[in-house]
Protein backbone atom coordinates (compact mmCIF):
# COMPACT_ATOMS: atom_id res chain seq x y z
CA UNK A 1 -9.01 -16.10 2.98
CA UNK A 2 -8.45 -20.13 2.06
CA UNK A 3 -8.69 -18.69 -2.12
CA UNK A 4 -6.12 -15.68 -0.99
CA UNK A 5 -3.74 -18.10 0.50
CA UNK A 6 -4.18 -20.94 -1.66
CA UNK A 7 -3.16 -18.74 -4.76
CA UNK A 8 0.68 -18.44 -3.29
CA UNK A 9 0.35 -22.33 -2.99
CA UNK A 10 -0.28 -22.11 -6.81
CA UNK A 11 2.43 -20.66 -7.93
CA UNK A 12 4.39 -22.09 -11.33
CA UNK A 13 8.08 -21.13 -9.84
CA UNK A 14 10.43 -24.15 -9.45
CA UNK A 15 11.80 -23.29 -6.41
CA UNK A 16 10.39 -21.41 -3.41
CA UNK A 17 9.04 -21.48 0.05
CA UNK A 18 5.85 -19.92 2.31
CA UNK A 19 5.99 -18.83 5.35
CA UNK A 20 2.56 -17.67 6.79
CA UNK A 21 2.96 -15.30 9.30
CA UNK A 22 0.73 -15.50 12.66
CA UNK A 23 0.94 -12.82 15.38
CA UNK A 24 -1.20 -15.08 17.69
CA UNK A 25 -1.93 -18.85 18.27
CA UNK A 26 -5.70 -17.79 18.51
CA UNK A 27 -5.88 -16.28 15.10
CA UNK A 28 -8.33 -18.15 12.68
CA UNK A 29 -6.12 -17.69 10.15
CA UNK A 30 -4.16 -20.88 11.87
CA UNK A 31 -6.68 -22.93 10.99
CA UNK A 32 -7.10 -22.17 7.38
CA UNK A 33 -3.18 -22.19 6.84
CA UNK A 34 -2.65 -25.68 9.02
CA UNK A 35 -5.31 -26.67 6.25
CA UNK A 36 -3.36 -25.18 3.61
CA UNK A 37 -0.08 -27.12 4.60
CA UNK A 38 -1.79 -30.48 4.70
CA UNK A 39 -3.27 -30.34 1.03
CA UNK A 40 -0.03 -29.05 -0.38
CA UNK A 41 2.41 -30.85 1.04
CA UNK A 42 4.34 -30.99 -1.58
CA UNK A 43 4.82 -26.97 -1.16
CA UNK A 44 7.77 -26.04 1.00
CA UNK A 45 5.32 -24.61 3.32
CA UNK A 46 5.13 -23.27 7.07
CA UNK A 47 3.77 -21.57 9.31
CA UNK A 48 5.10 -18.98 11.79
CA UNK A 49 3.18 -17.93 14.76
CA UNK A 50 4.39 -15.51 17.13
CA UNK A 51 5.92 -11.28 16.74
CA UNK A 52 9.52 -9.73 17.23
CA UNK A 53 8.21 -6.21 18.38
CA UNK A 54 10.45 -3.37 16.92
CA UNK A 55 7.71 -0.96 17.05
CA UNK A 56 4.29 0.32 16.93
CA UNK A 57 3.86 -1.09 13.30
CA UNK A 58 2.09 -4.86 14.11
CA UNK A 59 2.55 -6.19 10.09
CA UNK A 60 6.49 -5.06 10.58
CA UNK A 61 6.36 -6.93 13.84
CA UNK A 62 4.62 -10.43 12.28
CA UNK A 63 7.05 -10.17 9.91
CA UNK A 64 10.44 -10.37 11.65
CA UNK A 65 10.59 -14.09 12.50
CA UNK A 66 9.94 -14.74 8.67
CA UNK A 67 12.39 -11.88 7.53
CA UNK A 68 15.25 -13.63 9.65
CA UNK A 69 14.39 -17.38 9.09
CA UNK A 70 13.77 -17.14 4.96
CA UNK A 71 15.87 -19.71 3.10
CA UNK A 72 16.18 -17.38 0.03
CA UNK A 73 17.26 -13.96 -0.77
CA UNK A 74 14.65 -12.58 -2.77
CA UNK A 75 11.60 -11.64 -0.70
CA UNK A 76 7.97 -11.57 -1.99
CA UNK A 77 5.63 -9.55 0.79
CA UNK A 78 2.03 -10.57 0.08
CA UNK A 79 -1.02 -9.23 2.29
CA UNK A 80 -2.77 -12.36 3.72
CA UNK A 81 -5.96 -10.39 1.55
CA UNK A 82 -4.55 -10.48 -1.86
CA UNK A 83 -5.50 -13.24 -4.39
CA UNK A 84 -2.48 -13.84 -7.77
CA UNK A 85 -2.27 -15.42 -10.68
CA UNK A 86 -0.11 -18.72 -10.55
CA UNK A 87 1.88 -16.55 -12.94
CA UNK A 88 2.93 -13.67 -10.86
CA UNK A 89 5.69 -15.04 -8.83
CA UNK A 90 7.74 -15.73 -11.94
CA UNK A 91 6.71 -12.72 -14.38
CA UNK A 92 8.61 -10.60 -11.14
CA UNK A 93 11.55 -12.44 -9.94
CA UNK A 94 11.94 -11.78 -13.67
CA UNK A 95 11.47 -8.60 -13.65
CA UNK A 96 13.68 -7.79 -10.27
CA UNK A 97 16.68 -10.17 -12.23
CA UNK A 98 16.30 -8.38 -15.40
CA UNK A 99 19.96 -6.32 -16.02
CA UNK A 100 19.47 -2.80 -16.21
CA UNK A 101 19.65 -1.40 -19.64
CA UNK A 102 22.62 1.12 -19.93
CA UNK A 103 22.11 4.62 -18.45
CA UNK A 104 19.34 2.89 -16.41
CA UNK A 105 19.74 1.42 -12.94
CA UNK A 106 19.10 -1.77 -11.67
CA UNK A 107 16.33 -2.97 -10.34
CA UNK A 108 15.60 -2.86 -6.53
CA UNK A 109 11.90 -3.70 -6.13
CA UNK A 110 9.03 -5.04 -8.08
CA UNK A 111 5.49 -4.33 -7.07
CA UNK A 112 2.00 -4.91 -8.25
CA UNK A 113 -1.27 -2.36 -9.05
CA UNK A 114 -3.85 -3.26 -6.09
CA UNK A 115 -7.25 -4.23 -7.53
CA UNK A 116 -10.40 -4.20 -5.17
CA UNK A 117 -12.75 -7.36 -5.25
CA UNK A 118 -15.73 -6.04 -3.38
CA UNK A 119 -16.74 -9.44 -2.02
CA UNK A 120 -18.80 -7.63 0.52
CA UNK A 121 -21.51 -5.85 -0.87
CA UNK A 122 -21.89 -2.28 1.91
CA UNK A 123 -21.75 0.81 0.53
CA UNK A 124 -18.47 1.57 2.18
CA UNK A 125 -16.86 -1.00 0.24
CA UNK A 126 -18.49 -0.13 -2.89
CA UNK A 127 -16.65 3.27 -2.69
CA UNK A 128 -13.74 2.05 -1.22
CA UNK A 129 -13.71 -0.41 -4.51
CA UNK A 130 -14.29 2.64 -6.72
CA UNK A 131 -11.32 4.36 -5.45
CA UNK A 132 -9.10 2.15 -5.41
CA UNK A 133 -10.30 0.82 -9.15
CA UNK A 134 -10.15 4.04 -10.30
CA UNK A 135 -8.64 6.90 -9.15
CA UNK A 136 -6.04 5.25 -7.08
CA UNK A 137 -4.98 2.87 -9.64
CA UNK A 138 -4.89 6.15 -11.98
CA UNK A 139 -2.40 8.02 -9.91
CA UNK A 140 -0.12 4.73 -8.76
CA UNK A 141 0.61 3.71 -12.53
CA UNK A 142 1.39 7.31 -13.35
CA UNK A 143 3.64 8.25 -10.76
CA UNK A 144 5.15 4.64 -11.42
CA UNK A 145 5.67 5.30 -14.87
CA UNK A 146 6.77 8.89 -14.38
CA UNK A 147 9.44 7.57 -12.02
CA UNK A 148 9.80 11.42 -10.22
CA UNK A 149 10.22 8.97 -6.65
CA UNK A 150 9.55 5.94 -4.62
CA UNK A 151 5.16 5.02 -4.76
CA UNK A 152 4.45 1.96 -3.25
CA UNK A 153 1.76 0.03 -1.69
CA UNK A 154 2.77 -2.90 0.41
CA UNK A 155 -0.30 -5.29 -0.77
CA UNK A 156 2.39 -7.14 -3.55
CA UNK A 157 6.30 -6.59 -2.91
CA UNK A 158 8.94 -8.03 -3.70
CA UNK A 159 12.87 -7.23 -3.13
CA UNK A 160 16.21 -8.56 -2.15
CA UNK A 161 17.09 -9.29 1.85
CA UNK A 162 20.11 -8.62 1.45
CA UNK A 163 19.26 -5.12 -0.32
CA UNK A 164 16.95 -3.94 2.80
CA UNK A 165 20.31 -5.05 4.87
CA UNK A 166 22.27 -2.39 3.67
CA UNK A 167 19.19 0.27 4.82
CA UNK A 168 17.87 2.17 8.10
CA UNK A 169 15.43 4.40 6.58
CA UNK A 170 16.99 7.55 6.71
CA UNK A 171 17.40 8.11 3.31
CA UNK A 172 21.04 8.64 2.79
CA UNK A 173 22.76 7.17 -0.05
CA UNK A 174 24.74 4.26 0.80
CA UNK A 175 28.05 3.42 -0.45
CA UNK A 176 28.48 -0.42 -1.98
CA UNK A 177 29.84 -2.68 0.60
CA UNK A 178 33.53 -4.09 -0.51
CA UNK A 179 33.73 -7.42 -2.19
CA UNK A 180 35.79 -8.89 0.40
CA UNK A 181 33.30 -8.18 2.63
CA UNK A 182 32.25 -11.06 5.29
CA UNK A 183 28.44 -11.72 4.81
CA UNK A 184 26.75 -10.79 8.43
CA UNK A 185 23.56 -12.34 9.97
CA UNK A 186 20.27 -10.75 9.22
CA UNK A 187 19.69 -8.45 11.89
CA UNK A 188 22.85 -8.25 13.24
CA UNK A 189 23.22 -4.96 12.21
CA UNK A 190 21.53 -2.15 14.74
CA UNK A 191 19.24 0.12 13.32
CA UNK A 192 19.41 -1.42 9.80
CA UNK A 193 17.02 -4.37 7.79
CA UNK A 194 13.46 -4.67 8.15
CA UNK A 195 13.46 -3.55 12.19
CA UNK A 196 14.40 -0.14 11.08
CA UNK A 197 10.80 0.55 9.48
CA UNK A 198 8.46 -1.02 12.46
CA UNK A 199 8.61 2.66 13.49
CA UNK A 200 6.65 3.97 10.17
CA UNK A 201 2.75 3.59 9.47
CA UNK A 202 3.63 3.73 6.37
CA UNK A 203 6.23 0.82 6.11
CA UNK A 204 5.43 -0.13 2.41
CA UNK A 205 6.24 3.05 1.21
CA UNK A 206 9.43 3.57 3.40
CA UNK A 207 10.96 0.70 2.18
CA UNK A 208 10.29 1.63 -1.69
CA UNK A 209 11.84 4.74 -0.36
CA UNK A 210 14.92 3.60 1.03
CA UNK A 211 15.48 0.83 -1.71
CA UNK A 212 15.17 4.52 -3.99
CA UNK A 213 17.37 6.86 -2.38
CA UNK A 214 19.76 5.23 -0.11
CA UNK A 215 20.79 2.29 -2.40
CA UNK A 216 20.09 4.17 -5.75
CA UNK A 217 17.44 1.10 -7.41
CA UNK A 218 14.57 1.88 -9.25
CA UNK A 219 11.13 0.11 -8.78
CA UNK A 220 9.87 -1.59 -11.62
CA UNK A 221 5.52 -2.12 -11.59
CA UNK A 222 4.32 -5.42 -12.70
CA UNK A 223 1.98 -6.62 -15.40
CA UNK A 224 0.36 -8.40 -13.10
CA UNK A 225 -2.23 -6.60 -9.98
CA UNK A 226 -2.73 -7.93 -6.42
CA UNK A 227 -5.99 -8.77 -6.22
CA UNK A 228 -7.03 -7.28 -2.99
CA UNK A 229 -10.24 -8.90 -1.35
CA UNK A 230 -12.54 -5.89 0.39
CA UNK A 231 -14.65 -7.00 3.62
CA UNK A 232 -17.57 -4.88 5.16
CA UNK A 233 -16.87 -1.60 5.67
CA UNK A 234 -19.42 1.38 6.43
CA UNK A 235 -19.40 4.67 4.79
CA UNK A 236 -17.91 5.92 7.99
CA UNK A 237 -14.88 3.25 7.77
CA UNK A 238 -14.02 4.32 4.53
CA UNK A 239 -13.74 8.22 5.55
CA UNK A 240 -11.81 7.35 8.59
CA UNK A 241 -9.33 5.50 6.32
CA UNK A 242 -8.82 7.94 4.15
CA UNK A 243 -8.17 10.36 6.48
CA UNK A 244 -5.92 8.18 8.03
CA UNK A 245 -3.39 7.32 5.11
CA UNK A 246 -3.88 11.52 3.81
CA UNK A 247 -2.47 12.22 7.16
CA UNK A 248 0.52 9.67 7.18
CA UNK A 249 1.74 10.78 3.69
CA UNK A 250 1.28 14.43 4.29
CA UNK A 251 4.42 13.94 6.50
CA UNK A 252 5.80 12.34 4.26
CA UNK A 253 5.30 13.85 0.89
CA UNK A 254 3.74 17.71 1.99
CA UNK A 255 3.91 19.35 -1.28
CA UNK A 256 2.39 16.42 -3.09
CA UNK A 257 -0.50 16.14 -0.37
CA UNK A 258 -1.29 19.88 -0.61
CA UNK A 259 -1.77 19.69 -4.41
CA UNK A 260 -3.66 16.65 -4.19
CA UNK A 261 -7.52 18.43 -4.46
CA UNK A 262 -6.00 19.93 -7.48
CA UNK A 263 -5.67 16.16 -9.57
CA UNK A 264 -9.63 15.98 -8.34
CA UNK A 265 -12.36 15.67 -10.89
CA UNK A 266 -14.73 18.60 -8.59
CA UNK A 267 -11.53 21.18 -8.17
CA UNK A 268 -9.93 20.66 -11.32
CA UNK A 269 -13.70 20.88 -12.87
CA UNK A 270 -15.18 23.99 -10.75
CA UNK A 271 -11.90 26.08 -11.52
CA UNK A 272 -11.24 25.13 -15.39
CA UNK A 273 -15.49 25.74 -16.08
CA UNK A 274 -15.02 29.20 -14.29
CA UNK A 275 -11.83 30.06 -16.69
CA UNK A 276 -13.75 28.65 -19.58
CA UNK A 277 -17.11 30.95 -18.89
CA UNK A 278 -14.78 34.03 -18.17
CA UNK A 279 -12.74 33.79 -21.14
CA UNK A 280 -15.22 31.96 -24.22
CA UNK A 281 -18.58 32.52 -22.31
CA UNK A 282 -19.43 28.68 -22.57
CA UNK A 283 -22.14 28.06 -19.58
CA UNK A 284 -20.29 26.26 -16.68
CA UNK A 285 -23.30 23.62 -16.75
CA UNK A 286 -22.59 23.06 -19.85
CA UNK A 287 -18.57 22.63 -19.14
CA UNK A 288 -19.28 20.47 -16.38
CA UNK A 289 -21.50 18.09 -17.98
CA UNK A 290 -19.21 17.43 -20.40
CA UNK A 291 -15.83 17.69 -17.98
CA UNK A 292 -17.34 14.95 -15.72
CA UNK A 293 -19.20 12.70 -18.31
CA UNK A 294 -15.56 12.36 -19.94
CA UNK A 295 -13.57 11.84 -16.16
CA UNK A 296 -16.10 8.78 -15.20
CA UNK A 297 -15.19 7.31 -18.88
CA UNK A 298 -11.76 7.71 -18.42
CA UNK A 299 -12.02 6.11 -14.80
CA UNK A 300 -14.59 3.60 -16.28
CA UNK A 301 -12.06 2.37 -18.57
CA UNK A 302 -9.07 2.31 -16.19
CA UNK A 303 -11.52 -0.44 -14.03
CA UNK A 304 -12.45 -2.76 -16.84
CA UNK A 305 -8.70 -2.80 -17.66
CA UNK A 306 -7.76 -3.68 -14.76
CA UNK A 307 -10.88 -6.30 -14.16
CA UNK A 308 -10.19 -7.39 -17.53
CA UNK A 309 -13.85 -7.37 -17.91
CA UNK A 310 -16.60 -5.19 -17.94
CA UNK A 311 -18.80 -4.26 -14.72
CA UNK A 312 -21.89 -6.17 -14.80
CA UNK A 313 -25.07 -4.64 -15.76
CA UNK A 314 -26.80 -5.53 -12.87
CA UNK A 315 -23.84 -3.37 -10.21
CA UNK A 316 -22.53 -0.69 -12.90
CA UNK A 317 -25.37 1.52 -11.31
CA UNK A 318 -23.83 0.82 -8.08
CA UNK A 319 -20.75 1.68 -9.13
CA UNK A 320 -21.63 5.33 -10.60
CA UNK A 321 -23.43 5.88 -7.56
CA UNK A 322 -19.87 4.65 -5.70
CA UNK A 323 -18.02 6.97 -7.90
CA UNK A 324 -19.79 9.93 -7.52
CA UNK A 325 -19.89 9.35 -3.91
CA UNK A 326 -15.85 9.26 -3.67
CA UNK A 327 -15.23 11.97 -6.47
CA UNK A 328 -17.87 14.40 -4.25
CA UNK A 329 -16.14 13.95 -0.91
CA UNK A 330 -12.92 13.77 -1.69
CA UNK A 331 -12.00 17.52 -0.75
CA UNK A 332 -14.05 17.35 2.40
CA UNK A 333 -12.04 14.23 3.26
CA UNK A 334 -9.06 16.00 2.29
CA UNK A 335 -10.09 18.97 4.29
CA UNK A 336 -10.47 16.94 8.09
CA UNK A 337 -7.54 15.39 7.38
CA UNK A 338 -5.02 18.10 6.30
CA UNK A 339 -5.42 19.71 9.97
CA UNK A 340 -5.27 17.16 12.30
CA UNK A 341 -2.60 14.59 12.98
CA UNK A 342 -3.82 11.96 15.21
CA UNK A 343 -5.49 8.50 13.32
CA UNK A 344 -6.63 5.68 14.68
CA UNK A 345 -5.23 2.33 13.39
CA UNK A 346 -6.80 -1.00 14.71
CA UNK A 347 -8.63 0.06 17.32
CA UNK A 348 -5.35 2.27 19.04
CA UNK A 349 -4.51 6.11 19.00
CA UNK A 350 -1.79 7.67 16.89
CA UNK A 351 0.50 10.61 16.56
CA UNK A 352 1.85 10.61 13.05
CA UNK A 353 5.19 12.25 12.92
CA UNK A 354 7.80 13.28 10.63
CA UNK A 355 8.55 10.91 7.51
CA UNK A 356 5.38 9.12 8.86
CA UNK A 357 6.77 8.05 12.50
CA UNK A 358 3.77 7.26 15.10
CA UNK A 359 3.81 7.44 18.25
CA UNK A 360 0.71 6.49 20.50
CA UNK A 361 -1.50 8.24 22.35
CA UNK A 362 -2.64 8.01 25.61
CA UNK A 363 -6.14 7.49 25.84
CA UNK A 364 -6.34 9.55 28.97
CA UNK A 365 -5.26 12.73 27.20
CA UNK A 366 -8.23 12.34 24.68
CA UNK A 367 -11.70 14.04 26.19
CA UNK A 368 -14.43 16.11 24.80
CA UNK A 369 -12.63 19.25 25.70
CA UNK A 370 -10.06 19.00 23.62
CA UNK A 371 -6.77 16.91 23.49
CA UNK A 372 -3.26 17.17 25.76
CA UNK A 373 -0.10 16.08 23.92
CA UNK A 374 0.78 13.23 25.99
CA UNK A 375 2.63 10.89 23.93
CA UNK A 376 4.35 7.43 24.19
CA UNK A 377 7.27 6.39 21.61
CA UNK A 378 6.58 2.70 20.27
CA UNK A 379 9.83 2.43 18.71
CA UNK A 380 11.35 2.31 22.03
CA UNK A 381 9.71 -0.52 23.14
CA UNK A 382 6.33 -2.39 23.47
């Protein structure tokens, strides 16, 4: 965590401050950022320890104090597990100031490609870090580039405070405020800024969303990635996640969720070597070889471009093994999670609603003959 941190400390911008975010006074985290502070002191640096609770979402909730107390407008959002380059900081305040080029519009929102750093070495995080190296990173740079909607992963974001002002997550379009206008406090406004998406799992997204449709800015995606630092996780861990974040976003984006087998190396494989045999004859063996001995080079290269490196020799048989793993259950994962809608999110029960709401669940209703809806809005209240 000390590298993580230490890389915002790092950064070669003129002018800017940190403000590390503490939900609790017993957190070890204190302890590494109070370290932090003292070595740096020449960084406009604090620390803020403590929630606003707005809802069930607890990195929301952390972040309210900051969101309301941050000397400048522009925001950068950075997971406490996410390493940069001293760079990054100024390649996208660039990027977020650049004017729009005519026909296009302005920029709302600059993000970053997540990159895993398997630091521990479990076979959960092994195929966690193929996924996310891989086929994850595949499918975020596409959609980013295709620019259909809003895809966003909160691990590296940055955008204007007084942009997610003017928002409340319903996805309206929002007409320009006047330019006589008196400025307002942050958070004055009910319903609207940051508080309005401690309701969502999904809060990353919502914003990106919201910054999209309701105040008509396009996202632009970084050069740089957001390193993202992988701990211990069990095969099991990594399903459960999965299942997890395939559930949130199928209330969010259905159609897209119920295609998603179909962009998978097995289903896109099985069906195309079944046309192939029925209408040339070639064996399907033979299709298949080929088909997924050209997928794994394609997701092979899409890793060392991001790593900027190749895999070692001594873990790239780990990482096949990692990658077949994810690429063969992938539609079973799929499967659990396209039928249920409860997830469990550190260590508490969820009800994922529409446009990725949750609501928790009371442990009561949960036994091993089946489940009673008997929920509990969060948004309403802690």
């Amino acid at each position: 965590m000390f590298e993580n941190l230490e890389s915002t400390c790092l950064q070669q911008y003129p002018k800017f401050e940190i403000l590390f975010c503490i939900a609790e006074e017993t957190d070890q985290a204190l302890t590494v950022v109070e370290e932090l502070i003292q070595k740096y002191s020449q960084v406009d640096a604090k620390v803020i320890v403590g929630e606003e609770i707005v809802g069930p979402n607890p990195k929301v909730n952390n972040l309210m104090r900051a969101y309301k107390s941050a000397k400048y407008d522009i925001l950068w959002v950075l997971d406490s597990n996410v390493l940069v380059d001293p760079g990054t900081l100024a390649r996208a305040v660039d990027a977020l100031q650049t004017p729009p080029k005519p026909g296009k519009r302005p920029i709302g929102l600059v993000h970053h490609v997540p990159f895993a750093h398997v630091r521990e070495r479990s076979f959960g995080s092994r195929v966690e870090g193929a996924f996310l190296n891989t086929n994850h990173a595949k499918m975020y740079i596409a959609l980013n580039i295709l620019a259909f909607d809003s895809c966003v992963t909160g691990k590296s974001s940055m955008y204007r405070r007084s942009d997610i002002e003017r928002v409340n997550a319903d996805l309206k379009a929002k007409p320009l405020p006047p330019l006589d206008e008196p400025a307002r406090a942050v958070g004055s406004r009910k319903g609207y800024g940051m508080a309005a998406f401690g309701k969502f799992m999904a809060e990353d997204n919502m914003i990106g969303m919201a910054v999209w449709h309701e105040l008509g800015l396009r996202h632009d995606l970084s050069c740089d990635i957001a390193e993202n630092a992988i701990g211990r996780m069990t095969f099991m861990d990594y399903v459960w996640r999965r299942v997890r974040w395939i559930r949130v976003r199928k209330t969010m984006v259905l159609a897209a969720t119920v295609l998603e087998p179909f962009t998978e190396s097995v289903v896109v494989g099985l069906l195309t070597a079944w046309a192939v045999r029925y209408f040339v004859g070639l064996p399907m063996w033979l299709f298949l070889l080929t088909h997924f001995s050209i997928w794994f080079v394609m997701d092979l290269d899409i890793q060392t471009a991001l790593a900027g490196q190749p895999i070692p020799k001594s873990e790239q048989w780990q990482f096949f093994l990692a990658w077949w793993t994810r690429e063969l259950c992938a539609l079973p994962i799929w499967a659990v999670a396209i039928v249920g809608s409860t997830v469990v999110w550190r260590g508490r029960k969820y009800k994922v609603l529409a446009n990725g709401e949750a609501m928790k669940v009371d442990d009561a209703s949960f036994s091993r003959k089946g489940r009673r809806d008997n929920y509990e809005l969060l948004s309403q209240g802690p």
